[in-house]
C-alpha atoms as a PDB file:
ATOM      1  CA  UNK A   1      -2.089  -1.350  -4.406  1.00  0.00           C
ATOM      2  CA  UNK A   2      -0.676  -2.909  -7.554  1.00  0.00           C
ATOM      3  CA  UNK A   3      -2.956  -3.645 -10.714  1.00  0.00           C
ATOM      4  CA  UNK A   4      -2.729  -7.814 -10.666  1.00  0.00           C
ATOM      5  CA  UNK A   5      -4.103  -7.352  -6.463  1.00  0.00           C
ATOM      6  CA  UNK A   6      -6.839  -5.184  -7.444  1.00  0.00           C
ATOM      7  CA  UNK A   7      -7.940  -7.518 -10.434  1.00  0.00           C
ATOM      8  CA  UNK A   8      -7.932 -10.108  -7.293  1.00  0.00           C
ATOM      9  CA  UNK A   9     -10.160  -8.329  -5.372  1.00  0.00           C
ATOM     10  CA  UNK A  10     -12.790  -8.253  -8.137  1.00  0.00           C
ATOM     11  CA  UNK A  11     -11.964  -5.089  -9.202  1.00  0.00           C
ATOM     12  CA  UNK A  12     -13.171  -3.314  -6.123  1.00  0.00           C
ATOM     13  CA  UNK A  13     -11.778  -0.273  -4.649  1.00  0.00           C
ATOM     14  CA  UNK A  14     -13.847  -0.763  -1.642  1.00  0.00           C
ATOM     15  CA  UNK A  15     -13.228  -4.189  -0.781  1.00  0.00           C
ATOM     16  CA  UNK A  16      -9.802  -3.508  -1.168  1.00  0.00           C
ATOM     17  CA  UNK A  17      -9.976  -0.053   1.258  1.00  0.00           C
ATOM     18  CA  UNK A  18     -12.270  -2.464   3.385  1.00  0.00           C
ATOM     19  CA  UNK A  19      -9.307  -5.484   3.294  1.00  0.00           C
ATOM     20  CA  UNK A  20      -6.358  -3.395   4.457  1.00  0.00           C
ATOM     21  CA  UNK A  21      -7.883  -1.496   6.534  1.00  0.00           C
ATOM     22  CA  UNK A  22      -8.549  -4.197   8.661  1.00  0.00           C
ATOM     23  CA  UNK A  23      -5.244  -5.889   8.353  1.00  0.00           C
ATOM     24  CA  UNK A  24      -4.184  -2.296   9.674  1.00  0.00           C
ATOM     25  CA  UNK A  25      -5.825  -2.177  12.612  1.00  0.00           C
ATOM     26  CA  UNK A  26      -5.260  -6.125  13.320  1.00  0.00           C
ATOM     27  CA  UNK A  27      -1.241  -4.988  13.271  1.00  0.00           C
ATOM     28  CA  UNK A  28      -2.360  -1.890  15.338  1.00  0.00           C
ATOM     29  CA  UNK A  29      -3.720  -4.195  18.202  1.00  0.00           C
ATOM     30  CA  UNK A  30      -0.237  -5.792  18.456  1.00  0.00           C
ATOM     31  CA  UNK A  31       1.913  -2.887  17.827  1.00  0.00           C
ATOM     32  CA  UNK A  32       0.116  -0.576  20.400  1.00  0.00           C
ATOM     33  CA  UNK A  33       0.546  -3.405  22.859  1.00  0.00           C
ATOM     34  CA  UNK A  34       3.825  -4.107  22.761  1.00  0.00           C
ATOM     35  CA  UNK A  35       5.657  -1.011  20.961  1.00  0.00           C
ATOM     36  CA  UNK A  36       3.481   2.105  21.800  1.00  0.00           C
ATOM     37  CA  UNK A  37       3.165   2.489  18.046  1.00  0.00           C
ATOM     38  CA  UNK A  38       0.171   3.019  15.816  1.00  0.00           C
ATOM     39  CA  UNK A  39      -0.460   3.359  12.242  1.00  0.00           C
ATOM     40  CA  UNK A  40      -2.732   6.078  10.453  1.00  0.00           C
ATOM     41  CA  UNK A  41      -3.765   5.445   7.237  1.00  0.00           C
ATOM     42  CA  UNK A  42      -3.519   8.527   5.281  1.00  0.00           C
ATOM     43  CA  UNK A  43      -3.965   8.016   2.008  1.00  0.00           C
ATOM     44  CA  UNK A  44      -4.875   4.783  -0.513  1.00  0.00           C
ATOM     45  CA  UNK A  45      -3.187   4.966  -3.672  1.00  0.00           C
ATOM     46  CA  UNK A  46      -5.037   1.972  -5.863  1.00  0.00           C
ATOM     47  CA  UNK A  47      -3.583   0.934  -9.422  1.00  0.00           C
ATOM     48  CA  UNK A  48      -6.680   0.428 -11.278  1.00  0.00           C
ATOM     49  CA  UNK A  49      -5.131   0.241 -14.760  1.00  0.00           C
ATOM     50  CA  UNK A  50      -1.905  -2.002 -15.972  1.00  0.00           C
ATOM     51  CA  UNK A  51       0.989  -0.882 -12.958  1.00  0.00           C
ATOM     52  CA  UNK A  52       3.391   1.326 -14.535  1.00  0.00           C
ATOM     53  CA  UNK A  53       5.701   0.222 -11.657  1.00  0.00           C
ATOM     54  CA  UNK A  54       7.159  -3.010 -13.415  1.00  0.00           C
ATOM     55  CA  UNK A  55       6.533  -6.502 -12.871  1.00  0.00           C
ATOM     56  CA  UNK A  56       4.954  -7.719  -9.713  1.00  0.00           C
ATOM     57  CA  UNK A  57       7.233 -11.128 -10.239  1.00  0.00           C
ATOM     58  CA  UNK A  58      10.316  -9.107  -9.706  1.00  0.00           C
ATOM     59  CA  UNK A  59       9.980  -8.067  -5.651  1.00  0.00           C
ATOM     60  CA  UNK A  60      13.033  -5.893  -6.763  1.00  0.00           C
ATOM     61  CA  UNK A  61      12.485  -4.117  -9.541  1.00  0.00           C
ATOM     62  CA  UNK A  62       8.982  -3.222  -8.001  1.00  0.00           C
ATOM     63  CA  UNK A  63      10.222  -1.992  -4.556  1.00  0.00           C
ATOM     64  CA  UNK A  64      12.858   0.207  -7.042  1.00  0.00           C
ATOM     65  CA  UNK A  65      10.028   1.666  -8.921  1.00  0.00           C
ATOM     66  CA  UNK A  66       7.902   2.075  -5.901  1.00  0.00           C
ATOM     67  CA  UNK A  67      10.426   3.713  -3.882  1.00  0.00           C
ATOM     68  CA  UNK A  68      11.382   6.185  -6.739  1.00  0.00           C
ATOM     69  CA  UNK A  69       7.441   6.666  -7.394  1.00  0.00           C
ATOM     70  CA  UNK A  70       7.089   8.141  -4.138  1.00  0.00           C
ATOM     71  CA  UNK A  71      10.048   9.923  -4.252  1.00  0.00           C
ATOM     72  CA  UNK A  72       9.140  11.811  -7.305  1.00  0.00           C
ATOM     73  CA  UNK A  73       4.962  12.048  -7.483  1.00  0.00           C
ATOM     74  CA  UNK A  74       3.878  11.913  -3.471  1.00  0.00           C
ATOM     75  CA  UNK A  75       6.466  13.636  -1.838  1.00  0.00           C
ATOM     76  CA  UNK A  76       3.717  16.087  -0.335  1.00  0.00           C
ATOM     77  CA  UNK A  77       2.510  13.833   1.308  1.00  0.00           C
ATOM     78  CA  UNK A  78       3.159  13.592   5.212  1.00  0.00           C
ATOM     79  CA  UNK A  79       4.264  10.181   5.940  1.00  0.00           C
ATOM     80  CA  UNK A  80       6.343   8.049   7.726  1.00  0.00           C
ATOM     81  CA  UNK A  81       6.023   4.599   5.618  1.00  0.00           C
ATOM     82  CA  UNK A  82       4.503   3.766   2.508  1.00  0.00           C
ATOM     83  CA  UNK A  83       3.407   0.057   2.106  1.00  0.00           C
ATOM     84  CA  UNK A  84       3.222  -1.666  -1.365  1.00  0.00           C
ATOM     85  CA  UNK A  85       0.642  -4.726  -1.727  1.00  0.00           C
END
């Protein structure tokens, strides 16, 4: 999660867990219905100082930085998609 969403969320690391979490399993209900899919959440990475990832005003630039993030500092991680909020 990026810096300015988790000063949103008051700060919180566990509302925030507690917030996507269930708009993961509200997707789940529709993509296990019609597409035999279902997402796992493995892992929360939560920005809880200034984002070092750019400007959250330039959709982008911040996908860029994202992408190349995980490229270069999670790649142990098993995965199939990594979601930026």
């Amino acid at each position: 999660m990026d810096y300015p969403y988790f000063l949103k969320r008051g700060s919180s690391v566990s509302d925030i867990i507690t917030r996507v979490s269930g708009y993961i399993n509200t997707m789940n209900i529709q993509y296990e219905r019609d597409a035999g899919i279902r997402f796992v959440i493995k892992e929360f990475v939560i920005n809880t100082q200034q984002d070092a990832m750019g400007d959250p005003d330039d959709m982008l630039g911040l996908l860029i930085n994202f992408k190349n993030y995980w490229r270069i500092n999670r790649s142990a991680v098993d995965r199939d998609i990594a979601l930026v909020q």
